[in-house]
Protein backbone atom coordinates (compact mmCIF):
# COMPACT_ATOMS: atom_id res chain seq x y z
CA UNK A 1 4.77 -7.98 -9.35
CA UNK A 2 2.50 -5.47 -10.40
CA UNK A 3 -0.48 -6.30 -13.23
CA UNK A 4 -1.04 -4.48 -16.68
CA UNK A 5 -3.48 -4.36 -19.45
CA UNK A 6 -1.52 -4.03 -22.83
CA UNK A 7 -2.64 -0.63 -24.46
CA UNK A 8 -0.26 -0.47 -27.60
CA UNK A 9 -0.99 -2.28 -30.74
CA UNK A 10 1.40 -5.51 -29.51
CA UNK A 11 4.46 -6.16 -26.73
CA UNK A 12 7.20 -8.40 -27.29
CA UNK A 13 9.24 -9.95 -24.12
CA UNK A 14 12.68 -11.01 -24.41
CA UNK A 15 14.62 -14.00 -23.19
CA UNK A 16 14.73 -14.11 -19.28
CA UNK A 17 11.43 -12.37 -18.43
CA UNK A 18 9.67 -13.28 -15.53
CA UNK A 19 5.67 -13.16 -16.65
CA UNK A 20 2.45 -14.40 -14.12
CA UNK A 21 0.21 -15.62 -16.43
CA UNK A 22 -3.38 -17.74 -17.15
CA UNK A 23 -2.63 -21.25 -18.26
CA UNK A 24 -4.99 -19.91 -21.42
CA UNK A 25 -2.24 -17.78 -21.98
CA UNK A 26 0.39 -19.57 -20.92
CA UNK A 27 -0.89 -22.68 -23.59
CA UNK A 28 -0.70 -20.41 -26.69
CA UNK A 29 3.06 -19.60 -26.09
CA UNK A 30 4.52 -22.70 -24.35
CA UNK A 31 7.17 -23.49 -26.77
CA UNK A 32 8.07 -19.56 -25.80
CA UNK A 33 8.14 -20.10 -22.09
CA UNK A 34 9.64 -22.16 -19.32
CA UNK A 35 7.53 -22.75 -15.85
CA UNK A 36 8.97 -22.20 -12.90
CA UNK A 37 5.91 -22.16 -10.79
CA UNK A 38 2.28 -22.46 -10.47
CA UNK A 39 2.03 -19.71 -12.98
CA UNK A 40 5.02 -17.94 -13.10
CA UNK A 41 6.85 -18.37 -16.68
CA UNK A 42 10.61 -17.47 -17.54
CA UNK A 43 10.68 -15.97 -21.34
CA UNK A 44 12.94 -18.79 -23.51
CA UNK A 45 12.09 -17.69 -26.30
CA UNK A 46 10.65 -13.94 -27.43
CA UNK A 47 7.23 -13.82 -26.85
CA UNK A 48 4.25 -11.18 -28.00
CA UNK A 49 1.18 -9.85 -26.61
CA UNK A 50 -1.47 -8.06 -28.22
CA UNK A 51 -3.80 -5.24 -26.90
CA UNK A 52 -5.90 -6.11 -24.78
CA UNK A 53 -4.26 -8.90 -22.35
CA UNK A 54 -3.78 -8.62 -18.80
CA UNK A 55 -0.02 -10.04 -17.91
CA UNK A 56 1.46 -9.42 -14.46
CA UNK A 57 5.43 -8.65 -14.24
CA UNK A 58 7.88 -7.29 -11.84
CA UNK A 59 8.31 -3.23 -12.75
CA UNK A 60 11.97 -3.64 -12.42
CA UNK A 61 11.53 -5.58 -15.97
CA UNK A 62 10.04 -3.09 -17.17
CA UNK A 63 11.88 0.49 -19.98
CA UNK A 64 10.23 3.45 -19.93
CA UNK A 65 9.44 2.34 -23.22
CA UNK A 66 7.25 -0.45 -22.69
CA UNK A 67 5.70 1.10 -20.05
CA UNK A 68 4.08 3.66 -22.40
CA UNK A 69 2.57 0.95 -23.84
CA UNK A 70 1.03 -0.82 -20.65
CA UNK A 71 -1.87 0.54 -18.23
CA UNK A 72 -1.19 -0.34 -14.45
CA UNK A 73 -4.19 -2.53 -12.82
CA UNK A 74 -4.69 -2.42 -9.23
CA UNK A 75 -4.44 -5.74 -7.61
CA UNK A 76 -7.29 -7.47 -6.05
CA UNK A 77 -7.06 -8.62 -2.65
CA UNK A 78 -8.25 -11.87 -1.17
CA UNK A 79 -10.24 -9.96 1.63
CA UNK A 80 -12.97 -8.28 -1.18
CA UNK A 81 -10.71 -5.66 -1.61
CA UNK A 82 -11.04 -4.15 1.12
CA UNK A 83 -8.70 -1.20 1.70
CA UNK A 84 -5.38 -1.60 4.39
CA UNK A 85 -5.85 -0.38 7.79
CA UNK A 86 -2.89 1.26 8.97
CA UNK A 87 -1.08 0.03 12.16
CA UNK A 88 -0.25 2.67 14.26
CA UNK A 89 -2.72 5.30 15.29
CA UNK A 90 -3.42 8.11 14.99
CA UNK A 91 -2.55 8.26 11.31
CA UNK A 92 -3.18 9.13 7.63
CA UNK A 93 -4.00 6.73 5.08
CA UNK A 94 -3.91 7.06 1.84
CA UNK A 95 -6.89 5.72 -0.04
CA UNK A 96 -6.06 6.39 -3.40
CA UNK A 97 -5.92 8.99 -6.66
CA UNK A 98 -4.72 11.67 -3.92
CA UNK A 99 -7.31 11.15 -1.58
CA UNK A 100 -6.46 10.40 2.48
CA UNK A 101 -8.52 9.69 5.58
CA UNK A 102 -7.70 10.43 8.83
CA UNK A 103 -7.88 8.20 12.24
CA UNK A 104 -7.80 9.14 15.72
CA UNK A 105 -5.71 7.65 18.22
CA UNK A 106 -9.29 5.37 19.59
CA UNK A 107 -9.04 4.08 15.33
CA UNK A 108 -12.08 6.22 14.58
CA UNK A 109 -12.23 7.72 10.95
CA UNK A 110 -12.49 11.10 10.95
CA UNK A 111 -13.07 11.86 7.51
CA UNK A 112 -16.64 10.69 6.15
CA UNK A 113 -14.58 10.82 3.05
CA UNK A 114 -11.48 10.96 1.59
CA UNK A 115 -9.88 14.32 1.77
CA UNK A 116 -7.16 15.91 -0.27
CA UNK A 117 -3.37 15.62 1.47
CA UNK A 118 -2.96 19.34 2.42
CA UNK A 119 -6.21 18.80 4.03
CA UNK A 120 -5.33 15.45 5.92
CA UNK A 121 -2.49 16.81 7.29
CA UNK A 122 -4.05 19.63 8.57
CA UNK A 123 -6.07 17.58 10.67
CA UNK A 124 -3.55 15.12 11.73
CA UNK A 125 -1.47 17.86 13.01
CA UNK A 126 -4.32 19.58 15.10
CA UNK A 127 -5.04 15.90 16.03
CA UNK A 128 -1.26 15.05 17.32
CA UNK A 129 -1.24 18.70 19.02
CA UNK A 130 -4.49 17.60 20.81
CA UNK A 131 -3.45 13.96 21.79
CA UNK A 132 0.03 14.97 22.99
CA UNK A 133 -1.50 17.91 25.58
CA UNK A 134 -3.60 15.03 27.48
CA UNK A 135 -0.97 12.30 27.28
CA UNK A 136 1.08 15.09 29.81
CA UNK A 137 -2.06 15.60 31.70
CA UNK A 138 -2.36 11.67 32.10
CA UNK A 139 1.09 12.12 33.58
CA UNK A 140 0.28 15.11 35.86
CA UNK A 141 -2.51 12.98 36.88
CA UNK A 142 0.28 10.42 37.60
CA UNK A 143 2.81 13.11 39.32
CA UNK A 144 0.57 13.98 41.98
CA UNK A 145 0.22 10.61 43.54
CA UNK A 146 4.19 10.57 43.54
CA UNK A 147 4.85 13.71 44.81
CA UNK A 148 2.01 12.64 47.58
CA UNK A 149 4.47 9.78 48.10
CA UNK A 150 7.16 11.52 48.21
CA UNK A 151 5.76 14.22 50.27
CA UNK A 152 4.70 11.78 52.68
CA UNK A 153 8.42 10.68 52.48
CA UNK A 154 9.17 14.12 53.39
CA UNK A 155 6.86 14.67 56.27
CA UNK A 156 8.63 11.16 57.72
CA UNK A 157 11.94 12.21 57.95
């Protein structure tokens, strides 16, 4: 479900919506609605909103229409909103309104700010030509006590 502030002058909901609401909201329009959890609300009857109010719905729900008439709010998370740390490393991350950092395989940031893509990617790919160079010298480093085995092997026989 994705949050929106209503920018046209009303919006009207049919039966069968799925709506998050606040209870404020949610009190106004209860003959209108039908709870089916702690503040989700199935549409029974049609229901408006006027300009202004925050409601949070799945997109899916959602004509291009209606969605003239809506402006997209970013979420807030739990943790201060702080922004996702990707997983794997190294990586791009997308920050936001086109902007990217970039992390090194140790998780350092390499950006001190967000960067345009082109310019990301540029990076990352000098970075993953770099990193994959000294993962074959770690295995060189590797070979050579092998072939020593195997050279002693040699000498044995």
């Amino acid at each position: 479900m994705q949050t929106y502030e209503i920018t046209g002058k009303h919006i009207t909901f049919g039966i069968g919506t799925e709506l998050k609401l606040s209870e404020s909201q949610a009190e106004s329009r209860a003959t209108s609605l039908k709870r089916k959890g702690k503040d989700i609300f199935e549409v029974t009857e049609p229901v408006q909103f006027k300009r202004g109010e925050k409601i949070t719905i799945s997109p899916e729900s959602l004509t291009k229409a209606l969605l003239e008439n809506f402006k997209e709010i970013s979420e807030k998370k739990s943790d201060g909103n702080k922004v996702e740390v990707p997983t794997e490393y190294p990586c791009i991350q997308h920050t936001g309104f086109g902007k990217y950092n970039v992390y090194d395989a140790e998780k350092n940031l390499l950006t001190p700010k967000p960067i345009k893509k082109d310019e990301a990617e540029k990076i990352f790919t000098e970075l993953t030509k770099k990193t994959e160079p000294d993962d074959n010298a770690n295995e060189d480093e590797e070979n050579p006590e092998k072939k020593q085995s195997d050279n002693g092997t040699d000498n044995a026989s």
